[in-house]
N, C-alpha and C. Protein backbone atom coordinates (compact mmCIF):
# COMPACT_ATOMS: atom_id res chain seq x y z
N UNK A 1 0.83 -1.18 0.00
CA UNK A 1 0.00 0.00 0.00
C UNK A 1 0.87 1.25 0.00
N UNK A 2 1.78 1.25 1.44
CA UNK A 2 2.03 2.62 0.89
C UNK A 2 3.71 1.75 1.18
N UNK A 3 4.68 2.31 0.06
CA UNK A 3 5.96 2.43 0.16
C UNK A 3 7.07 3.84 0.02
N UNK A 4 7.90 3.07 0.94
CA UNK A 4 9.50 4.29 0.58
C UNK A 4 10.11 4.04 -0.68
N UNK A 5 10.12 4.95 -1.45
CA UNK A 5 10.72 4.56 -2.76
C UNK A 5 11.46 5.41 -3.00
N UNK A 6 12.66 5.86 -2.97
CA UNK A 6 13.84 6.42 -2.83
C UNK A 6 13.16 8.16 -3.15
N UNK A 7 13.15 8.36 -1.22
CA UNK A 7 12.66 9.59 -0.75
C UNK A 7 12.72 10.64 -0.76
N UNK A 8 14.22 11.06 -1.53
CA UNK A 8 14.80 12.21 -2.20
C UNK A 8 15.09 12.63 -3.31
N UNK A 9 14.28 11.56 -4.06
CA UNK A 9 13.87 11.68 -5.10
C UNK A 9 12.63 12.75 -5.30
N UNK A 10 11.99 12.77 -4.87
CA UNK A 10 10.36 13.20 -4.62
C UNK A 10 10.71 14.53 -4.11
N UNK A 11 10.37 15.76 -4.82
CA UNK A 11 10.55 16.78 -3.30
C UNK A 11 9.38 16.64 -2.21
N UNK A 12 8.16 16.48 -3.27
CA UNK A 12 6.75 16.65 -2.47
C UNK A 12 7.11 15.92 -1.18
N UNK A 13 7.67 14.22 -1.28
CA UNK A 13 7.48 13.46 0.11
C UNK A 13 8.78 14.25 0.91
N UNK A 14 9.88 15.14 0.71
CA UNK A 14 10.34 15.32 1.82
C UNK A 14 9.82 16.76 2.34
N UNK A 15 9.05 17.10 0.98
CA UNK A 15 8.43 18.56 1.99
C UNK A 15 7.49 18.56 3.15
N UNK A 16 6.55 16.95 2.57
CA UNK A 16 5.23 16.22 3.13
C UNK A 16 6.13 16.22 4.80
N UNK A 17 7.37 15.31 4.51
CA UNK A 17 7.46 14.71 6.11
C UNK A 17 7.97 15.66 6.53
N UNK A 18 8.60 16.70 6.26
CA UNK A 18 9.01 18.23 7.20
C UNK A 18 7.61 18.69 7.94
N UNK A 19 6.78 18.64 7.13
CA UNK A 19 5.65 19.12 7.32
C UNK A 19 4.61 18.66 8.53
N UNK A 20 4.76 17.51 8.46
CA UNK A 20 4.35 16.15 9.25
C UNK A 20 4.97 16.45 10.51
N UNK A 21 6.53 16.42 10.28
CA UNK A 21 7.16 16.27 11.44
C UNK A 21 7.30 17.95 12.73
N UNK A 22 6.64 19.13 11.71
CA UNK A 22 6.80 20.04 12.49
C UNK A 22 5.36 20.39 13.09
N UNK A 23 4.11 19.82 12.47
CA UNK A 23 2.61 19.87 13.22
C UNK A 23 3.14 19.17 14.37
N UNK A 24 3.50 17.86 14.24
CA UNK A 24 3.36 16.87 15.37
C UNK A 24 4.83 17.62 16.59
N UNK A 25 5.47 18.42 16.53
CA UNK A 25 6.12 18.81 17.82
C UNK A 25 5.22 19.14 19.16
N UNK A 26 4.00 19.87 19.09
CA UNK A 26 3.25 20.12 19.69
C UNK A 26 2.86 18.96 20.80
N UNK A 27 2.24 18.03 19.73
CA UNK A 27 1.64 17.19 20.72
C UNK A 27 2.69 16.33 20.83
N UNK A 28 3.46 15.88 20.39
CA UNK A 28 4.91 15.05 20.96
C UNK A 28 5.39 15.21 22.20
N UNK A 29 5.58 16.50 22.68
CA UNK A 29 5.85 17.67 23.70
C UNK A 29 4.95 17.46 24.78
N UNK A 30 3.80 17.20 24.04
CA UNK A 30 2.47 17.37 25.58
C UNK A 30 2.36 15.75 25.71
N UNK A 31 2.79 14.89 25.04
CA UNK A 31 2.79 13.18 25.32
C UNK A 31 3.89 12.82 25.97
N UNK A 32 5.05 13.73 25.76
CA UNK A 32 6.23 13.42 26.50
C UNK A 32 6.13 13.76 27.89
N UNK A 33 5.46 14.83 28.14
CA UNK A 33 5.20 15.57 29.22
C UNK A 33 3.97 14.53 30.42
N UNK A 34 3.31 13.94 29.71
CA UNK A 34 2.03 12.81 30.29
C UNK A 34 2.73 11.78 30.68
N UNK A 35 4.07 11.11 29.43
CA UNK A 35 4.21 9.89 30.41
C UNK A 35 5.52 10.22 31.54
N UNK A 36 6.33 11.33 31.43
CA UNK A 36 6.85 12.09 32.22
C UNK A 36 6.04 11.88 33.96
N UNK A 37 4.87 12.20 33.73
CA UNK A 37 3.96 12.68 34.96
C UNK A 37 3.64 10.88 35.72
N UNK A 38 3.14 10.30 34.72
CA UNK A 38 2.79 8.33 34.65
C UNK A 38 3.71 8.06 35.13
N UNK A 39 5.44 8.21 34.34
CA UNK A 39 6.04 6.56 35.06
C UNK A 39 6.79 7.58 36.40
N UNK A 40 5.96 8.94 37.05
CA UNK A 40 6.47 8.82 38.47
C UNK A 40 7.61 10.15 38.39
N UNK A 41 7.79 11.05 37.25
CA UNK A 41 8.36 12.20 37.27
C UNK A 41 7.99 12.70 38.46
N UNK A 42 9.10 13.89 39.00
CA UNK A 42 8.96 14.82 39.92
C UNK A 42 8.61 16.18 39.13
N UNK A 43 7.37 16.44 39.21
CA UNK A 43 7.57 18.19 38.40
C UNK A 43 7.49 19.53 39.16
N UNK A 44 7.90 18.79 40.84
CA UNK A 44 7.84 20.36 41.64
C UNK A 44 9.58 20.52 41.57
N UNK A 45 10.38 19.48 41.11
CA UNK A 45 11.58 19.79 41.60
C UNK A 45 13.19 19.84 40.97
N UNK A 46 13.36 21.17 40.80
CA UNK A 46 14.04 21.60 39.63
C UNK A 46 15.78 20.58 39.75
N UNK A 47 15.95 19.63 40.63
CA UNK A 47 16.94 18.85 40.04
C UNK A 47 17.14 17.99 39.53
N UNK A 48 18.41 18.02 38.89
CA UNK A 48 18.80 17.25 37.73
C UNK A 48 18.92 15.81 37.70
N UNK A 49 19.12 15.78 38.82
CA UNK A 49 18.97 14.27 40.00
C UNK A 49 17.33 12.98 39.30
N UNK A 50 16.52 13.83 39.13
CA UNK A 50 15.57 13.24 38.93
C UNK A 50 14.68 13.78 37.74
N UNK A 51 16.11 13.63 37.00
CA UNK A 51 15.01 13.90 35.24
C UNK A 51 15.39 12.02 34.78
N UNK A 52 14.19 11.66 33.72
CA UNK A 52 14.36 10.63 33.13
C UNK A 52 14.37 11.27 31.87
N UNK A 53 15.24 10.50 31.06
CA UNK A 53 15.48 10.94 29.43
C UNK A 53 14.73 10.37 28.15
N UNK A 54 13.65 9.05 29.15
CA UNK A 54 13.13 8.20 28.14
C UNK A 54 11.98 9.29 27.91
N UNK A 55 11.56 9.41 29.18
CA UNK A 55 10.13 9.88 28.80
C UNK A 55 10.65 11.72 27.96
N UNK A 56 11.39 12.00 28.18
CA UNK A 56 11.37 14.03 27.89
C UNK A 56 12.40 13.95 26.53
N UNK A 57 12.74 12.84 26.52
CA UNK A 57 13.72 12.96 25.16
C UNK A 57 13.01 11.78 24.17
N UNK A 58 12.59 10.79 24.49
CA UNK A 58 12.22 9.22 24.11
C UNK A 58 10.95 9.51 23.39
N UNK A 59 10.15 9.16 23.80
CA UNK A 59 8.94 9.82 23.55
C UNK A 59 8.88 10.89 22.25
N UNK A 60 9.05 12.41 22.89
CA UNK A 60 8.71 13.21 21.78
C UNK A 60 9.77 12.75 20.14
N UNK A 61 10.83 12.99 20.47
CA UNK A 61 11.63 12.48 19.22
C UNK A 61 11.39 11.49 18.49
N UNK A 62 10.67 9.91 19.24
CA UNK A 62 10.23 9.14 17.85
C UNK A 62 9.07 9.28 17.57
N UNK A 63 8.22 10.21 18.01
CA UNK A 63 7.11 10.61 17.26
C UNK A 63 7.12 11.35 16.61
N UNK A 64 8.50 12.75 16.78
CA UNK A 64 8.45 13.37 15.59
C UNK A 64 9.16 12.31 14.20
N UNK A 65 10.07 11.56 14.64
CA UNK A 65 11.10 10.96 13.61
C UNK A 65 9.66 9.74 12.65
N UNK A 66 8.73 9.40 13.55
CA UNK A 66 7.76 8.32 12.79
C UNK A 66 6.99 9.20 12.09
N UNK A 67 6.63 10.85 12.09
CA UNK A 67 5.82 11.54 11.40
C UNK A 67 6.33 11.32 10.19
N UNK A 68 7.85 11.96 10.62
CA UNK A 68 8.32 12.39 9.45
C UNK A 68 8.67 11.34 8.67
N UNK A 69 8.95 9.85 9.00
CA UNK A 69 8.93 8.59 7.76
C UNK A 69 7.28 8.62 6.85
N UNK A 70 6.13 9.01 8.01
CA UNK A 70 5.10 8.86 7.25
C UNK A 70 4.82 9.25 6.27
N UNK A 71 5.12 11.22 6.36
CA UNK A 71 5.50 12.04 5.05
C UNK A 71 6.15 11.70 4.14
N UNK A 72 6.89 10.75 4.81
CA UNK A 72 8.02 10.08 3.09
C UNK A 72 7.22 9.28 2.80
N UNK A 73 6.52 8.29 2.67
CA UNK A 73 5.81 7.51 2.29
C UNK A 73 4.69 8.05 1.05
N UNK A 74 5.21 7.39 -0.29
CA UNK A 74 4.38 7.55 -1.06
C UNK A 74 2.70 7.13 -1.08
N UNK A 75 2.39 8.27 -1.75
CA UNK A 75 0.88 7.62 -1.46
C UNK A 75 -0.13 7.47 -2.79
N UNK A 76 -0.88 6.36 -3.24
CA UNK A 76 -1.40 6.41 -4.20
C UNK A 76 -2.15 7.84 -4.98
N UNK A 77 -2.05 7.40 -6.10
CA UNK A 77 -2.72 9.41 -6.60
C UNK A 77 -3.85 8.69 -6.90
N UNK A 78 -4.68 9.75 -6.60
CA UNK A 78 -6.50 9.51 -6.60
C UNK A 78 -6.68 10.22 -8.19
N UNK A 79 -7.61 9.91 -8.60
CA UNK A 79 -8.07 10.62 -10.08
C UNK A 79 -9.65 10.52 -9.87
């Protein structure tokens, strides 16, 4: 259905997944921030002692990085 077919080839699919990948910072940000709060973050307390990197770095980054494969992904043309 849908394939990568050499992605820089295309401008449209790498403009698509720029595109993709800069809507979705938003909510990447506010999902990183939720499971931040879930697996037991501290958010009254500004040390460094008790940041986790999965959830504030993990999280938002492969959701922006999976947007932006989606945008590469060719997609059938409708007529």
């Amino acid at each position: 259905m849908f394939i990568i077919k050499k992605p820089f080839d295309n401008n449209m699919s790498v403009t698509r997944g720029l595109i993709f990948s800069l809507v979705s910072i938003i909510p990447a940000m506010i999902l990183g921030l939720i499971s931040y709060i879930i697996l037991g973050g501290v958010t009254s307390s500004p040390d460094s002692s008790n940041f986790m990197y999965g959830p504030c770095y993990g999280v938002p980054f492969s959701i922006i990085i999976i947007s932006f494969i989606y945008g590469l992904k060719e997609q059938p043309e409708l007529e």
